[in-house]
N, C-alpha and C. Protein backbone atom coordinates (compact mmCIF):
# COMPACT_ATOMS: atom_id res chain seq x y z
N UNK A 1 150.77 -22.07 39.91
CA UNK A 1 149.65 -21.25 40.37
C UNK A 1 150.01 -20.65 41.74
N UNK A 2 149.71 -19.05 41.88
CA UNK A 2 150.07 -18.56 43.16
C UNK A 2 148.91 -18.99 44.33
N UNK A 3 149.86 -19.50 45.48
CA UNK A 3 149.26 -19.91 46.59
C UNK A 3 148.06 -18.20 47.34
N UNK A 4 146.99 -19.07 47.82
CA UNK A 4 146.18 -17.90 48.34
C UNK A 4 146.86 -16.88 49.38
N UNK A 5 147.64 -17.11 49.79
CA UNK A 5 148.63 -16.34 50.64
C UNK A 5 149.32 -15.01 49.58
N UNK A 6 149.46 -15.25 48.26
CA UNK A 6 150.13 -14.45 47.75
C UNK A 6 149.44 -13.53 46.91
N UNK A 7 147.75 -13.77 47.17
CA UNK A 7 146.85 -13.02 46.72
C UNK A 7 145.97 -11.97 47.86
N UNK A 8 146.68 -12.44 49.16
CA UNK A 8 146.36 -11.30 50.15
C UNK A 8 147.72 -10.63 50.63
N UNK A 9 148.84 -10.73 50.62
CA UNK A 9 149.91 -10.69 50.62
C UNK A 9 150.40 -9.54 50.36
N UNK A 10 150.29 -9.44 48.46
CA UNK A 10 150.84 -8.86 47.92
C UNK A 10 149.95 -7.49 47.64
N UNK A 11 148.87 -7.95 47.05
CA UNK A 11 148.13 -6.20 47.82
C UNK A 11 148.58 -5.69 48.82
N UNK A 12 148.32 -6.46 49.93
CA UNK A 12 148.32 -5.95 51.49
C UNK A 12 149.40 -4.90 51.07
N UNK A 13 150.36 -5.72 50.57
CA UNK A 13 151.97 -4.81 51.04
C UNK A 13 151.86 -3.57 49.88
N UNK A 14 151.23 -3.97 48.63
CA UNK A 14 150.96 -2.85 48.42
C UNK A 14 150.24 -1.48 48.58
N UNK A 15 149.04 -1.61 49.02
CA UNK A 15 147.99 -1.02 50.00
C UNK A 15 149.13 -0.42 51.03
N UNK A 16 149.31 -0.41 51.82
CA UNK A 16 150.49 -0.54 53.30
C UNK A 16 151.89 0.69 52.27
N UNK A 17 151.85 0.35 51.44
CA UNK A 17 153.20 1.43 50.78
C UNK A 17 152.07 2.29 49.95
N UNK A 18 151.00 2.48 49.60
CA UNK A 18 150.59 3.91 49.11
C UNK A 18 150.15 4.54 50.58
N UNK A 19 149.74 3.90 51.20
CA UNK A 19 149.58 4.98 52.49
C UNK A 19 150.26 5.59 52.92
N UNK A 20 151.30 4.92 53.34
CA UNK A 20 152.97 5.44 53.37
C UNK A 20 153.15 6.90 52.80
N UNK A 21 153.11 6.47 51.62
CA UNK A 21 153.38 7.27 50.54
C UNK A 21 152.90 8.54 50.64
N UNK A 22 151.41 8.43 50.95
CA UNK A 22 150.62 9.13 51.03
C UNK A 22 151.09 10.17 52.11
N UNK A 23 150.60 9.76 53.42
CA UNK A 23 150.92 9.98 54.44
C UNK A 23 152.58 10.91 54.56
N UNK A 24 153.68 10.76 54.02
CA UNK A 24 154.72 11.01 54.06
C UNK A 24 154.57 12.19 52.95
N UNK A 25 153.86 12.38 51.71
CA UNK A 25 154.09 13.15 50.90
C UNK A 25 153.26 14.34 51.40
N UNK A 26 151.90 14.11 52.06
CA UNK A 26 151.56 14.92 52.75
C UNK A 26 152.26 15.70 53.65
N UNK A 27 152.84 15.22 54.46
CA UNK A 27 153.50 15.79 55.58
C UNK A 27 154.63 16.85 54.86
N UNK A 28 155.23 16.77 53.63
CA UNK A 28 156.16 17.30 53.03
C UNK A 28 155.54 18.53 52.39
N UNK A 29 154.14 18.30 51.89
CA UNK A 29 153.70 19.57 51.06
C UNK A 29 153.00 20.26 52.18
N UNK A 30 152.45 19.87 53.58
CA UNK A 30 152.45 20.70 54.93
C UNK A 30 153.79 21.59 55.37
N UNK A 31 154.21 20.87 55.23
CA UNK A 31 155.60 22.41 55.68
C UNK A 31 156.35 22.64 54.57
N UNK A 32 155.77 22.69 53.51
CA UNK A 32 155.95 23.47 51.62
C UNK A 32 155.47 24.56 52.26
N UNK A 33 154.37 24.13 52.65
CA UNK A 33 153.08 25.64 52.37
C UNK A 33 153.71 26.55 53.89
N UNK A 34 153.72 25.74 55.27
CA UNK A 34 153.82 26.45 56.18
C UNK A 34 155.19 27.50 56.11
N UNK A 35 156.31 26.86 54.82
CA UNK A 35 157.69 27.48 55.00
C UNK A 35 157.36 28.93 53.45
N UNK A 36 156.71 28.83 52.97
CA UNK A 36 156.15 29.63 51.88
C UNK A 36 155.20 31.10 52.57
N UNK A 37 154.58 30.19 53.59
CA UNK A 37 153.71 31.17 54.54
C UNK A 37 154.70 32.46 55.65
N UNK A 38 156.18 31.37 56.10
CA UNK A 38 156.65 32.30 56.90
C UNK A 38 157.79 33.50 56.08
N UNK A 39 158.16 32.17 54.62
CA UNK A 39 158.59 33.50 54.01
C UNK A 39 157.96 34.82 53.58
N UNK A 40 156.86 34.29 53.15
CA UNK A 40 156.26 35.63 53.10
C UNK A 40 155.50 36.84 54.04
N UNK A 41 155.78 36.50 55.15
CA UNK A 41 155.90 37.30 56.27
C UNK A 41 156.67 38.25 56.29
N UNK A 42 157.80 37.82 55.87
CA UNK A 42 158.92 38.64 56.19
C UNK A 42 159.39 39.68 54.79
C-alpha cells in the first residue's frame, strides 16, 4: 500500500509539470503570433 507521502507527492509533481508545460507552451505560441505579425509587415 502507497505511503501518504506518495499520494501528495505524486500529483504535486504532476500539477508542477502541467504548469510548466503550460506556461512554456504559451510563451512559444506568444512569439508564433508576434513573429507572424512582423512578417507581415513587411
Amino acid at each position: 500500500m502507497p505511503s501518504l507521502g506518495h499520494f501528495l507527492y505524486i500529483p504535486g509533481i504532476l500539477l508542477m509539470g502541467l504548469a510548466l508545460g503550460f506556461r512554456l507552451g504559451a510563451k512559444a505560441v506568444r512569439e508564433e503570433i508576434a513573429d507572424q505579425k512582423r512578417k507581415k509587415k513587411e
